[in-house]
C-alpha atoms as a PDB file:
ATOM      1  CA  UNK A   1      98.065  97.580 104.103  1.00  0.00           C
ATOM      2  CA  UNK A   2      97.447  93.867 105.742  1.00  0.00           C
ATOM      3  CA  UNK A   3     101.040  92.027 106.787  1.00  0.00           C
ATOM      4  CA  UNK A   4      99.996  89.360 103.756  1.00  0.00           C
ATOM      5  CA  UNK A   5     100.285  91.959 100.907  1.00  0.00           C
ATOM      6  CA  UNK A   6     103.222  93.328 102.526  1.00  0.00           C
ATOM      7  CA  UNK A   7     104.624  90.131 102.132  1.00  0.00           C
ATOM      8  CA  UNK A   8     103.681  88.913  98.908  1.00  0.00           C
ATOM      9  CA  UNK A   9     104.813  92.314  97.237  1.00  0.00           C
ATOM     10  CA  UNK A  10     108.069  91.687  99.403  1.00  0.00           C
ATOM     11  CA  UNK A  11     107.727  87.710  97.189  1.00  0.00           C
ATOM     12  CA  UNK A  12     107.568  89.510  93.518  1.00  0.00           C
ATOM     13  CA  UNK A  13     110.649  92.020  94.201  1.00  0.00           C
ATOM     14  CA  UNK A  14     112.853  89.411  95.799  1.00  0.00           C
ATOM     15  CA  UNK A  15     111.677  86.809  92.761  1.00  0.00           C
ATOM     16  CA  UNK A  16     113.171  89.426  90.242  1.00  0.00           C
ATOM     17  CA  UNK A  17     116.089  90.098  92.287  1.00  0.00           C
ATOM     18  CA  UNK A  18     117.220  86.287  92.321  1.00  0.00           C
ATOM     19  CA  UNK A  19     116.583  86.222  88.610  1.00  0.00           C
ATOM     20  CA  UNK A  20     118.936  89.460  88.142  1.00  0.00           C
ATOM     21  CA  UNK A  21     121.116  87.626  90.536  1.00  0.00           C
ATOM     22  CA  UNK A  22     120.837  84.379  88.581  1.00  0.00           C
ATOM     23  CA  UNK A  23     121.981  85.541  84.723  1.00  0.00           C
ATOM     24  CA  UNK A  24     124.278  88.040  83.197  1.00  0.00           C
ATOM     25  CA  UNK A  25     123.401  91.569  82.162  1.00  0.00           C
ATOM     26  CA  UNK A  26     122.661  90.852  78.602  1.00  0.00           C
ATOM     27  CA  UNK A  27     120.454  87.578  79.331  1.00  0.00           C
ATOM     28  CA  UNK A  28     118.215  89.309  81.791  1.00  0.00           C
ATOM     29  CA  UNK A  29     115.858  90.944  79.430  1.00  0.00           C
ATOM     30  CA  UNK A  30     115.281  87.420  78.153  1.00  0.00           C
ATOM     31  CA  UNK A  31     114.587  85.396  81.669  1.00  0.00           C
ATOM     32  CA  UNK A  32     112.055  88.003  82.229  1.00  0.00           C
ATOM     33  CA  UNK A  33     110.259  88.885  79.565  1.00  0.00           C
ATOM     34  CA  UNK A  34     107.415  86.234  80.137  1.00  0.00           C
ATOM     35  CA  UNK A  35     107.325  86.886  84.468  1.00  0.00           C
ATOM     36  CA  UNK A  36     104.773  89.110  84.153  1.00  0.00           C
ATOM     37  CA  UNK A  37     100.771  88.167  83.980  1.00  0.00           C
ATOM     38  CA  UNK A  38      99.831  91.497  82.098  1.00  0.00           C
ATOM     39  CA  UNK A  39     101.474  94.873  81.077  1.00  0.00           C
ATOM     40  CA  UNK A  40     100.167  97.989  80.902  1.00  0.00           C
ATOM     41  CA  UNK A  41     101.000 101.722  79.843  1.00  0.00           C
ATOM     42  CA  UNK A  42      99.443 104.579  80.886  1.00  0.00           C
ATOM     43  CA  UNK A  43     100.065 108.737  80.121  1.00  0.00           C
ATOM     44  CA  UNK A  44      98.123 111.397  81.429  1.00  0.00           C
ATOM     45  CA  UNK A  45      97.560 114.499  79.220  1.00  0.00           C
ATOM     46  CA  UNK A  46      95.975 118.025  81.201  1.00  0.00           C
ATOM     47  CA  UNK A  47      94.363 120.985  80.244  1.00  0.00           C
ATOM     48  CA  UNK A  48      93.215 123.612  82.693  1.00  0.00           C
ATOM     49  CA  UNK A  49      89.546 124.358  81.918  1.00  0.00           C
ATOM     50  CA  UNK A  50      89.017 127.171  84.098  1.00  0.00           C
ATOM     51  CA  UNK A  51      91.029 129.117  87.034  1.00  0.00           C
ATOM     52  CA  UNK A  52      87.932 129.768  89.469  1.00  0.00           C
ATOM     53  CA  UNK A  53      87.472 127.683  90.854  1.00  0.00           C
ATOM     54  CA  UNK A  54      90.286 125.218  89.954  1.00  0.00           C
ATOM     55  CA  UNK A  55      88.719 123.092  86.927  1.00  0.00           C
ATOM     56  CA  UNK A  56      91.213 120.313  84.739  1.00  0.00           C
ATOM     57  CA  UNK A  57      90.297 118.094  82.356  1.00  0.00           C
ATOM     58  CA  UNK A  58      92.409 114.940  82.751  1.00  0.00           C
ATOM     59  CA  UNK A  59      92.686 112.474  79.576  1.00  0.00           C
ATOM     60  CA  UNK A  60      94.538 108.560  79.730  1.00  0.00           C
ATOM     61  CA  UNK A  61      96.545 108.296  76.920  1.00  0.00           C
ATOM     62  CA  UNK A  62      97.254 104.827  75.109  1.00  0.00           C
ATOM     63  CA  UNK A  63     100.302 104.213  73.653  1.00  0.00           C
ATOM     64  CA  UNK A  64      99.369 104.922  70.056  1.00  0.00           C
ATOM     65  CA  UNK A  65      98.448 108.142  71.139  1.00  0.00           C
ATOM     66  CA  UNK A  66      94.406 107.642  71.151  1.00  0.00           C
ATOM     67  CA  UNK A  67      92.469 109.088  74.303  1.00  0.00           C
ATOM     68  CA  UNK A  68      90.921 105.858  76.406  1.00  0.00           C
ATOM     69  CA  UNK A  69      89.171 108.121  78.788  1.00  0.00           C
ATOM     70  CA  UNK A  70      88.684 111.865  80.018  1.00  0.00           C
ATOM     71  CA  UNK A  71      87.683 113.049  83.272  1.00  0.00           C
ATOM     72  CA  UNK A  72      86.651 116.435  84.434  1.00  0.00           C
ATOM     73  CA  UNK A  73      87.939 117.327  88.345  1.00  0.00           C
ATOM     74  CA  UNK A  74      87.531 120.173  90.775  1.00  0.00           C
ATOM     75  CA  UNK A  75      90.637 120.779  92.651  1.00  0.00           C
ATOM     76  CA  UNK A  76      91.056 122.929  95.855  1.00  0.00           C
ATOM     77  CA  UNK A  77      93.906 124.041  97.646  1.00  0.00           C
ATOM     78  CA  UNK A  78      95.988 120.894  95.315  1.00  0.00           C
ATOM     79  CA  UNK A  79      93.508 118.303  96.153  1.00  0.00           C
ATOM     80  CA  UNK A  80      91.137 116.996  93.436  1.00  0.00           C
ATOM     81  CA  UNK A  81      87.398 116.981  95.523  1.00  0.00           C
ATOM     82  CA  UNK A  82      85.160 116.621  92.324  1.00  0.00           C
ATOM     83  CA  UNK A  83      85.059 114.353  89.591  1.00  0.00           C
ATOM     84  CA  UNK A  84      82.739 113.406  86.392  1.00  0.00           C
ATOM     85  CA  UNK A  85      83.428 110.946  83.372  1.00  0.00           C
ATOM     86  CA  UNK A  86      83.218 112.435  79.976  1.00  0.00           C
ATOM     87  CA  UNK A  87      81.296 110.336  77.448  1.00  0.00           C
ATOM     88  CA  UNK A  88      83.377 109.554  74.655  1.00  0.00           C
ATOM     89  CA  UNK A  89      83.020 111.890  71.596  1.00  0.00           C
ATOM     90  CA  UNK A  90      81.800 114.682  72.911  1.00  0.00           C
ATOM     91  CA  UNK A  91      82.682 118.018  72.280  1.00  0.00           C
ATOM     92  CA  UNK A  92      85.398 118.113  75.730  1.00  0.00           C
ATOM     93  CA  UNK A  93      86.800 114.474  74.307  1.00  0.00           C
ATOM     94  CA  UNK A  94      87.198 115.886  70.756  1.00  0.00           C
ATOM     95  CA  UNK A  95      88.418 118.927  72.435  1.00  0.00           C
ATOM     96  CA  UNK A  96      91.294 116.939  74.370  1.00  0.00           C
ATOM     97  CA  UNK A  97      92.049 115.660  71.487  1.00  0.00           C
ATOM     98  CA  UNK A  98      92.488 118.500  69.986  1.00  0.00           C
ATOM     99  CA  UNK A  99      94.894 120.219  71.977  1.00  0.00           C
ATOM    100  CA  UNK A 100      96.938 116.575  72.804  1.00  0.00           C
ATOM    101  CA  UNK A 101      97.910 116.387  68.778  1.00  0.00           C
ATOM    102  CA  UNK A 102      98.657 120.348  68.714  1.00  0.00           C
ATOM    103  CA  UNK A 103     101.146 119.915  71.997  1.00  0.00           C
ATOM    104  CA  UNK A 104     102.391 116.805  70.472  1.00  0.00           C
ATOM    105  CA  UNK A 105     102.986 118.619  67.025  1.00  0.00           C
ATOM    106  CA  UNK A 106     103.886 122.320  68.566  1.00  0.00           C
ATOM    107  CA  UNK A 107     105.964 121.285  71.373  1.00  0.00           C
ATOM    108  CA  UNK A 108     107.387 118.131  71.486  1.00  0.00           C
ATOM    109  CA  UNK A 109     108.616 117.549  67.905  1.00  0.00           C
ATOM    110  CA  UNK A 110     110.119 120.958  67.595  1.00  0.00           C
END
């Protein structure tokens, strides 16, 4: 990392901090909520594909719940060395799906 975006990052968390500085507790959420030049969310979901070698499917999760993208990896010894896209609809996407809405319905609202 260059000394320039070192600084400027070093810019954005000091700008927040004088605004937090600057207004009481229950004005803050108001004096920021326009600082920001885009938000975004993002939520993994991951299913283990196979154990030998080490195969996961990996989906980004909006948040509505909808699958933006799935990705297939190799990993070995923890580190991911392979990847591929997954074209959208196909029987792994639908599959991701799939099991994302039965952990969501199984596990988490129980």
């Amino acid at each position: 990392m260059n000394t320039n975006d070192t600084e400027q990052m070093h810019a954005q968390i000091d700008r927040f901090d004088r605004i937090q500085e600057s207004v009481d507790a229950s004005a803050f959420a108001d004096a920021v909520i326009g600082e920001f030049t885009e938000l975004g969310n993002s939520q993994t979901f991951e299913a283990t594909l196979a154990e030998d070698p080490l195969i996961r499917a990996v989906a980004d999760v909006t948040p509505n719940g909808d699958i933006a993208s799935v990705d297939v990896f190799v990993s070995r010894d923890g580190h991911r060395i392979s990847k591929m896209e997954v074209t959208t609809g196909s029987g792994l996407w639908q599959a991701m799906d799939v099991w994302l809405r039965d952990l969501r319905e199984t596990w988490i609202e129980e």
